[in-house]
Each structure stands twice: as structure tokens, then as C-alpha cells.
Protein backbone atom coordinates (compact mmCIF):
# COMPACT_ATOMS: atom_id res chain seq x y z
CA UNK A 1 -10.65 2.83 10.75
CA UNK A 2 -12.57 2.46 7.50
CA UNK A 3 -10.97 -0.20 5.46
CA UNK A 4 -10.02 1.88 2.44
CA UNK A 5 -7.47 3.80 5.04
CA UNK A 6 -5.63 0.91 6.17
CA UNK A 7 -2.02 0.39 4.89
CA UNK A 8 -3.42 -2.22 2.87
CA UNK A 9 -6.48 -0.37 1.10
CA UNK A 10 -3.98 2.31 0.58
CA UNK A 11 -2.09 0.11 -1.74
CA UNK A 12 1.45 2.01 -1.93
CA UNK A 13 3.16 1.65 -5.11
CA UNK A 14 6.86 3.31 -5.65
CA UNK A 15 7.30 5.76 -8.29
CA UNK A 16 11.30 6.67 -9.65
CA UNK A 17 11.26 10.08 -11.99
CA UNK A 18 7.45 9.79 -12.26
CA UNK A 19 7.10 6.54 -13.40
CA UNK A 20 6.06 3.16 -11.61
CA UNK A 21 8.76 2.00 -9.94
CA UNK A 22 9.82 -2.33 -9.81
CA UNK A 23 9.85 -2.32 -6.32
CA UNK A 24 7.86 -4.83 -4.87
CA UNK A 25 5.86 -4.13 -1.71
CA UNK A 26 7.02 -6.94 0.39
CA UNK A 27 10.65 -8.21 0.97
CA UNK A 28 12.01 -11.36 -1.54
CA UNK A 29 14.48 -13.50 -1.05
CA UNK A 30 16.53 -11.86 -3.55
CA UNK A 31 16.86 -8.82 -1.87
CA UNK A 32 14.43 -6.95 -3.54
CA UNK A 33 13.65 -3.31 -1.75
CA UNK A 34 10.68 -2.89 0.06
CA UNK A 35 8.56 -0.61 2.18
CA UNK A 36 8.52 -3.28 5.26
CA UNK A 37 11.01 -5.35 6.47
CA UNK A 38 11.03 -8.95 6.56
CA UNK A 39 9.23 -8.39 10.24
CA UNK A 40 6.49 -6.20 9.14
CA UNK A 41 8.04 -2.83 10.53
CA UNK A 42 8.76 -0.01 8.07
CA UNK A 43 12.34 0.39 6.68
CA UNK A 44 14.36 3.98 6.43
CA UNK A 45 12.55 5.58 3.73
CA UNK A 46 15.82 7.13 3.48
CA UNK A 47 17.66 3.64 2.16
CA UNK A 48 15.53 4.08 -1.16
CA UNK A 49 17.01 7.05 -2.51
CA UNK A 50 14.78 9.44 -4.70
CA UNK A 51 11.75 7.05 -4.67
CA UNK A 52 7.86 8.26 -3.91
CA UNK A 53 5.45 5.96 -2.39
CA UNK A 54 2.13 7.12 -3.11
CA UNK A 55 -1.39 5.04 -2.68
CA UNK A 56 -4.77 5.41 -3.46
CA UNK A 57 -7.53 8.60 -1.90
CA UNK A 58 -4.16 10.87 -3.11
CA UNK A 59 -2.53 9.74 -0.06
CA UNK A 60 1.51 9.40 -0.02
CA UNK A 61 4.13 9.21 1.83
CA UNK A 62 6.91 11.32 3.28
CA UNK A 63 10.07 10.37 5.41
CA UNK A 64 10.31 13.80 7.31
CA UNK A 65 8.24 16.75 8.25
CA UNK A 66 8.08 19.77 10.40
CA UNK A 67 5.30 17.72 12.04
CA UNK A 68 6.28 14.80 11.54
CA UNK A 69 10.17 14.34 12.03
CA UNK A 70 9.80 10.17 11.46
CA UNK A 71 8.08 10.60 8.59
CA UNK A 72 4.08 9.87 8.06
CA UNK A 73 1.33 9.11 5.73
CA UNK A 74 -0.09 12.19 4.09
CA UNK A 75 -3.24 12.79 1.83
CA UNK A 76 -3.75 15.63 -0.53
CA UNK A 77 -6.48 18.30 0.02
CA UNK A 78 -6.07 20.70 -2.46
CA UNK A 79 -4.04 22.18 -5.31
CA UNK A 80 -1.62 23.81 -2.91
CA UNK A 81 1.88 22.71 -1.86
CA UNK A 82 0.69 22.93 1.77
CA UNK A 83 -2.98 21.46 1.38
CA UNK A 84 -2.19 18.14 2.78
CA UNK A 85 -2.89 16.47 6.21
CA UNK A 86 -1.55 14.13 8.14
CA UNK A 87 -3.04 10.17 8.02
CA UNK A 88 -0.38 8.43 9.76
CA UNK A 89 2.60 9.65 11.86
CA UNK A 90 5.72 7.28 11.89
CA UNK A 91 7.42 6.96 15.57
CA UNK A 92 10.48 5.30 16.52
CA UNK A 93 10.40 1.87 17.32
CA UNK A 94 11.18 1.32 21.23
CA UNK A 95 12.02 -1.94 22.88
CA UNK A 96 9.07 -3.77 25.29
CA UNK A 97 9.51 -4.07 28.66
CA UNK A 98 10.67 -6.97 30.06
CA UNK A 99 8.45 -7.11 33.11
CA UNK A 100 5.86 -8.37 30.70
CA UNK A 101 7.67 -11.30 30.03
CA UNK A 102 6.16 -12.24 26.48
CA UNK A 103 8.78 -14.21 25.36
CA UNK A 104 8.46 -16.17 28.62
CA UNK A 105 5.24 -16.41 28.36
CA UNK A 106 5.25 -17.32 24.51
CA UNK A 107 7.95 -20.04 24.98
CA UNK A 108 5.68 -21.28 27.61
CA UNK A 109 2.82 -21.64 25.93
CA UNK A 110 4.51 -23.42 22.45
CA UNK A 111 6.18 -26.40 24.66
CA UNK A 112 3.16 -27.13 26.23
CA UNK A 113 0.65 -27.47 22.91
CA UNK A 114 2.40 -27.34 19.77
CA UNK A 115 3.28 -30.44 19.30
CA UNK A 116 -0.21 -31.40 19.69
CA UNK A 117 -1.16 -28.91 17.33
CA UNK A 118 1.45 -30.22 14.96
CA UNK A 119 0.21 -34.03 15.45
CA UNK A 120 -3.52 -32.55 14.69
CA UNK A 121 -2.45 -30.49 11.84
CA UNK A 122 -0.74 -33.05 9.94
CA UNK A 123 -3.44 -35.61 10.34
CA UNK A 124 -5.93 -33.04 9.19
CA UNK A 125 -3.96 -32.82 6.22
CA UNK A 126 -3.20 -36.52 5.08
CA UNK A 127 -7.15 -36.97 5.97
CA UNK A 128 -7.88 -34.49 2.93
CA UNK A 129 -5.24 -36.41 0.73
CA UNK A 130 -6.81 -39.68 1.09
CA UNK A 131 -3.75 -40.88 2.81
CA UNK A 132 -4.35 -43.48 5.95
CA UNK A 133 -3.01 -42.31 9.08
């Protein structure tokens, strides 16, 4: 995936009538709407009303196609209404399967080194501080 093509290098900013939008990209503590959740995963395009997310390489986004009935990332190929193609296709999200036990396997793994980790972190960081252990 060249870089330019990632959500990132894409850099989505929200447009209301035309104009740039004050929605920030990521989610504040005051509330403050956003294309991802606090988690990472993309919210209902469908909470923000009549907003347009478009990004760079005349990409943009929309919350439901023929094609795409989730929604995807889109990027424009001509002057028609129809010259677009699809970047990105939104699914539903879908719950892991339990037999893979990564929660297990993640509470596992943090009792057995992060306190070490901890201990080693914090006297890397009063060692750059000048402050005696």
C-alpha cells in the first residue's frame, strides 16, 4: 500500500456547506465529533449529519453505496458523477472468536512482565533526569 493511500496520507478533513468544517479528526475529551472512535474504529458516518469527509489524490468518503452498502473510501476519476472508484470498502465490525483466547492470552502475558517493564521504565526515566535511583 503506497503510503500516500493510507488513512493517514489521505488526511480527511470535514467539510459543512462547502466549507472546512471544526471537526477534529480524532476524539477529545470534550466530546468533540470525529471520524474514529476513541478505539480507533470508524463511527456511523450517519451521526454527523450533512458533513463530507474528503482527503487528498480527490479521494472522499461516502457512508452508502450500491457497492458498497457500509460505506467506503472513494477517489475521483473524471468529471462525471459516476467516474469514481472504490479505495476502501467499510464492513461491519464482527466479534473474535473466543477459541483464540487473546484476552487470555494478553492477561497472561501483562502479569507475568509488566511490572518489570514498569520497574525498567521508570528507572530509565529518573536516569535521564539526573535523579538517583
Amino acid at each position: 500500500m503506497p503510503p500516500q493511500y493510507t488513512f493517514a496520507g489521505l488526511r480527511f478533513k470535514a467539510y459543512k456547506a462547502g466549507r472546512k468544517a471544526a471537526i477534529p479528526r480524532r476524539t477529545t475529551r470534550t466530546g468533540a465529533l470525529s471520524l474514529f472512535d476513541e478505539f480507533g474504529r470508524r463511527r456511523d458516518l450517519s451521526s454527523f449529519g450533512k458533513v463530507q469527509w474528503k482527503g487528498l489524490e480527490r479521494t472522499f468518503i461516502l457512508p452508502a453505496t450500491q457497492g458498497a452498502p457500509h460505506g467506503g473510501v472513494f477517489q475521483r476519476i473524471g468529471p462525471g458523477r459516476g467516474d469514481i472508484r472504490m479505495i476502501y470498502a467499510f464492513k461491519p465490525s464482527f466479534q473474535l472468536d473466543a477459541r483464540l483466547h487473546f484476552v487470555d492470552t494478553a492477561e497472561v502475558t501483562a502479569r507475568a512482565h509488566f511490572q518489570e517493564y514498569l520497574d525498567l521504565e521508570i528507572l530509565d526515566v529518573l536516569a535521564r533526569h539526573g535523579v538517583p535511583a
